[in-house]
Protein backbone atom coordinates (compact mmCIF):
# COMPACT_ATOMS: atom_id res chain seq x y z
CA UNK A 1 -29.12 -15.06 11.67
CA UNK A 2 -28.25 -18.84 11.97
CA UNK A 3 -25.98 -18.76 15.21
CA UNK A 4 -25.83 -21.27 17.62
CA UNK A 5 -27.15 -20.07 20.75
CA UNK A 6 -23.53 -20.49 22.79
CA UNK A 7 -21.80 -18.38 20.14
CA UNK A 8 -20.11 -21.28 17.97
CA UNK A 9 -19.80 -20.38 14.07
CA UNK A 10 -22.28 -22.00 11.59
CA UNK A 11 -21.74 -25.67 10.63
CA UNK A 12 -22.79 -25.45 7.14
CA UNK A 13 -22.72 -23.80 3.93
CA UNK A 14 -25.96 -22.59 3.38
CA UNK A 15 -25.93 -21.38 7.37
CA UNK A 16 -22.42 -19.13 6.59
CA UNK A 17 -24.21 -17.42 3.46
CA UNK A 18 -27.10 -16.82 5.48
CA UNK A 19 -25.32 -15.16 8.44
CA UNK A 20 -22.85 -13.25 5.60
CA UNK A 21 -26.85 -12.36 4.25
CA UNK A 22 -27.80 -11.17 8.08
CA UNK A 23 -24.94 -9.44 8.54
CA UNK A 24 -25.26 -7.25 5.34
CA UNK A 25 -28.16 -6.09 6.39
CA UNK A 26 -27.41 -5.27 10.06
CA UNK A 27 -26.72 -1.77 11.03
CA UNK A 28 -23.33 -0.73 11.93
CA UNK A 29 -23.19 0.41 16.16
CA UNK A 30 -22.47 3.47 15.99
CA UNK A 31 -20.06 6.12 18.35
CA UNK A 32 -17.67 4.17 20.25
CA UNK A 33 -20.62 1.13 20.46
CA UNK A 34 -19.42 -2.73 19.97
CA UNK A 35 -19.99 -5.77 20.38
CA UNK A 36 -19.00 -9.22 20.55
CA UNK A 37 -21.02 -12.35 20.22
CA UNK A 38 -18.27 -14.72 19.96
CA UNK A 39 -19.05 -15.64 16.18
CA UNK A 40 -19.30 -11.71 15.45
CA UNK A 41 -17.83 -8.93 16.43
CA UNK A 42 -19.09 -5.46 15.11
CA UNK A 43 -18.01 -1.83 15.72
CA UNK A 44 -18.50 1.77 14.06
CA UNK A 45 -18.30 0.76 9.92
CA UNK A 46 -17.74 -3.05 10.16
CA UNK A 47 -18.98 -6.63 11.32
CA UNK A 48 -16.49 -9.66 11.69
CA UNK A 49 -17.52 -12.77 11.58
CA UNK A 50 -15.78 -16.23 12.30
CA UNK A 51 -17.68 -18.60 9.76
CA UNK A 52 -15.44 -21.61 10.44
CA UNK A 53 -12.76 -22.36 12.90
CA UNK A 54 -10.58 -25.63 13.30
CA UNK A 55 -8.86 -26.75 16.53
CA UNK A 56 -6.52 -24.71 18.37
CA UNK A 57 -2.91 -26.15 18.03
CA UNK A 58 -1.67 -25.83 21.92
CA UNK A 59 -0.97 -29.45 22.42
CA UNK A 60 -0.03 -30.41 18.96
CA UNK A 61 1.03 -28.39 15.89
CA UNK A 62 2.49 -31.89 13.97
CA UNK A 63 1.66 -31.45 10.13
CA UNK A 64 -0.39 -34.39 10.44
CA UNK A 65 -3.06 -32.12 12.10
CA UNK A 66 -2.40 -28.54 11.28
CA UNK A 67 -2.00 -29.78 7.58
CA UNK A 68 -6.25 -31.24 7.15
CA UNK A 69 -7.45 -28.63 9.30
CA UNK A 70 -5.92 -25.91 7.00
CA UNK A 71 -7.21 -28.22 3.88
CA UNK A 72 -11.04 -28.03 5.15
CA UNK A 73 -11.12 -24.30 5.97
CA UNK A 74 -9.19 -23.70 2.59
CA UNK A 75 -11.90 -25.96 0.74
CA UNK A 76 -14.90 -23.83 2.76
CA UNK A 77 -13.46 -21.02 1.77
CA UNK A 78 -13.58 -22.07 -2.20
CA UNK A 79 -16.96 -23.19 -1.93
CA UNK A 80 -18.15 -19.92 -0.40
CA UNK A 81 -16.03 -17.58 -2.93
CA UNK A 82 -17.37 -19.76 -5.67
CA UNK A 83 -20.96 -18.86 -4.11
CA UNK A 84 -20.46 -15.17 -3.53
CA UNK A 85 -19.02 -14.94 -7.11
CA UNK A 86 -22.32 -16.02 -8.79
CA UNK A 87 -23.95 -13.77 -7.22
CA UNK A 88 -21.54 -10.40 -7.37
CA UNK A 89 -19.31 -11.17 -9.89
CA UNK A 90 -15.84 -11.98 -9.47
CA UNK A 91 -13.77 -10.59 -6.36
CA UNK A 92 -10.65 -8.50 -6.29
CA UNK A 93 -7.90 -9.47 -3.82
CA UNK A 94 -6.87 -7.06 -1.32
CA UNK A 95 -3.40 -7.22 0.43
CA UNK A 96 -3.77 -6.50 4.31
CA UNK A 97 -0.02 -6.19 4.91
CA UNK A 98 -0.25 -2.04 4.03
CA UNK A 99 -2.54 -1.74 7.20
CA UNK A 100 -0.27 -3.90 9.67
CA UNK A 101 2.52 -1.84 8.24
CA UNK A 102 0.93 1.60 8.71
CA UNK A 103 0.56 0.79 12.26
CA UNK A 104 3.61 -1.01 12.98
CA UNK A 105 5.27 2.52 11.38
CA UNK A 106 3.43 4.99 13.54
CA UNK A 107 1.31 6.03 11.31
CA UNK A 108 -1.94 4.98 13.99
CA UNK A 109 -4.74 2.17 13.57
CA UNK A 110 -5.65 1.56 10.46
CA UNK A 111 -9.73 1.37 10.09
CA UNK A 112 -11.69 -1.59 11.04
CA UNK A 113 -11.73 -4.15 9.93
CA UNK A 114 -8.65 -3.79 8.74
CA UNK A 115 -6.96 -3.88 11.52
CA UNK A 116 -8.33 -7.34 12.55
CA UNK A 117 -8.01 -8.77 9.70
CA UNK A 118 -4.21 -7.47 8.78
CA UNK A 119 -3.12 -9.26 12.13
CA UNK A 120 -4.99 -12.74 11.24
CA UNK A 121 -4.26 -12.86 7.51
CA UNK A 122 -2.42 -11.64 4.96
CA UNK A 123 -4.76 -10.56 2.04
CA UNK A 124 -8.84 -10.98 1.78
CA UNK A 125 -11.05 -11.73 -1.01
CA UNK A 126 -13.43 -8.46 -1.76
CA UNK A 127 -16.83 -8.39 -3.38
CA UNK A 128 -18.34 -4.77 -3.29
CA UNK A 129 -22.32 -5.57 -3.17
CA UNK A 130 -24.41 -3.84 -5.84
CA UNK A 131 -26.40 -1.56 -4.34
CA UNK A 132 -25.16 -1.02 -1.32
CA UNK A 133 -22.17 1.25 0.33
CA UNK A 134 -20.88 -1.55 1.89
CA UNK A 135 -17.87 -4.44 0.76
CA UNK A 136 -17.62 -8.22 1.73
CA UNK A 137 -14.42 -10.06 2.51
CA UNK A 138 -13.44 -13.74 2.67
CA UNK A 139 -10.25 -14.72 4.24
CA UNK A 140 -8.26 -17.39 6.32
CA UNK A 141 -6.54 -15.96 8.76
CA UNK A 142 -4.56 -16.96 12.40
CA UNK A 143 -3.48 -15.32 15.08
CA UNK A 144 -0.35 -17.30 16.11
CA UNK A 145 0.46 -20.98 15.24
CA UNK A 146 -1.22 -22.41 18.20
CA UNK A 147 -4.38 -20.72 17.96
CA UNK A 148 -7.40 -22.02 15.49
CA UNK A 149 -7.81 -21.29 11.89
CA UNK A 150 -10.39 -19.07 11.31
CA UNK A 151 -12.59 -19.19 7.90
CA UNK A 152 -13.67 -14.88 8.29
CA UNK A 153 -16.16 -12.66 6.37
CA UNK A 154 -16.15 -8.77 6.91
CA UNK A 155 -18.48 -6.73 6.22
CA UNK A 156 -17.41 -2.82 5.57
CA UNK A 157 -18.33 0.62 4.54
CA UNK A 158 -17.02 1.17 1.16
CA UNK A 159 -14.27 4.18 2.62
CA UNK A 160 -12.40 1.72 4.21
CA UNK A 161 -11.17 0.02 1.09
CA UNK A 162 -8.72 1.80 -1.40
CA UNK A 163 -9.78 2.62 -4.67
């Protein structure tokens, strides 16, 4: 996978598709196994990546900063939907807000990713990958207004999405 040895996401294009590309084809951990690289975090049924991430917001969350930063991770995104589309066809949209809900309710965790993912952003992007038993996502997502802006992909096992 193109990493950067210290764990920072990719810096270009072709260097996110290849690490979505890496990912797809790494095995799941298994039993209560994870791990965390920094850029990726997998467990039982899913890999999370961080392909892009802007500043963190501590010192200053002004418009005149949060504003571009949310512009180039927005634009990243589009470039990397408009990629994954030519290859898989177009995506369907998938709202996360059922899975915060579900647990906010009582009704336990929902599955990971999902759970990630529904406390960053609100809905993903979903491509399910010919061949395979598996389903990529694209989303922005943040955890509060002061952290970074994260550009994510997921990678899943095709029971964790509805439908």
């Amino acid at each position: 996978m193109n990493t950067d040895s210290d764990g920072t996401p990719p810096t270009t294009t072709e260097d996110r598709l290849a690490l979505i590309d890496g990912v797809l084809a790494l095995r799941f951990p298994s039993g209560e196994e994870s791990e965390d690289s920094g850029v990726r975090s997998s467990g039982p049924g899913h890999h999370l990546l961080i392909l892009m991430a802007s500043q963190d917001f501590w010192d200053d969350r002004s418009p005149e900063l949060v504003e571009p930063a949310e512009q180039e991770i927005e634009a990243e995104f589009s470039v990397l939907a408009t990629a994954l589309s030519e290859r898989w066809g177009e995506p369907e949209t998938v709202d996360l807000w059922p899975y915060l809900e579900r647990y906010d309710e009582g009704e336990g965790a929902a599955p990971e990713p999902m759970g990630q993912l529904s406390n960053l952003a609100g809905s993903m992007q979903v491509w399910r990958v010919p061949g395979a038993t598996r389903w990529l996502g694209l989303a922005v997502g943040q955890a509060d207004p002061e952290f970074p802006i994260w550009l994510l992909a997921a990678v899943g096992e095709a029971a964790t999405l509805p439908g």
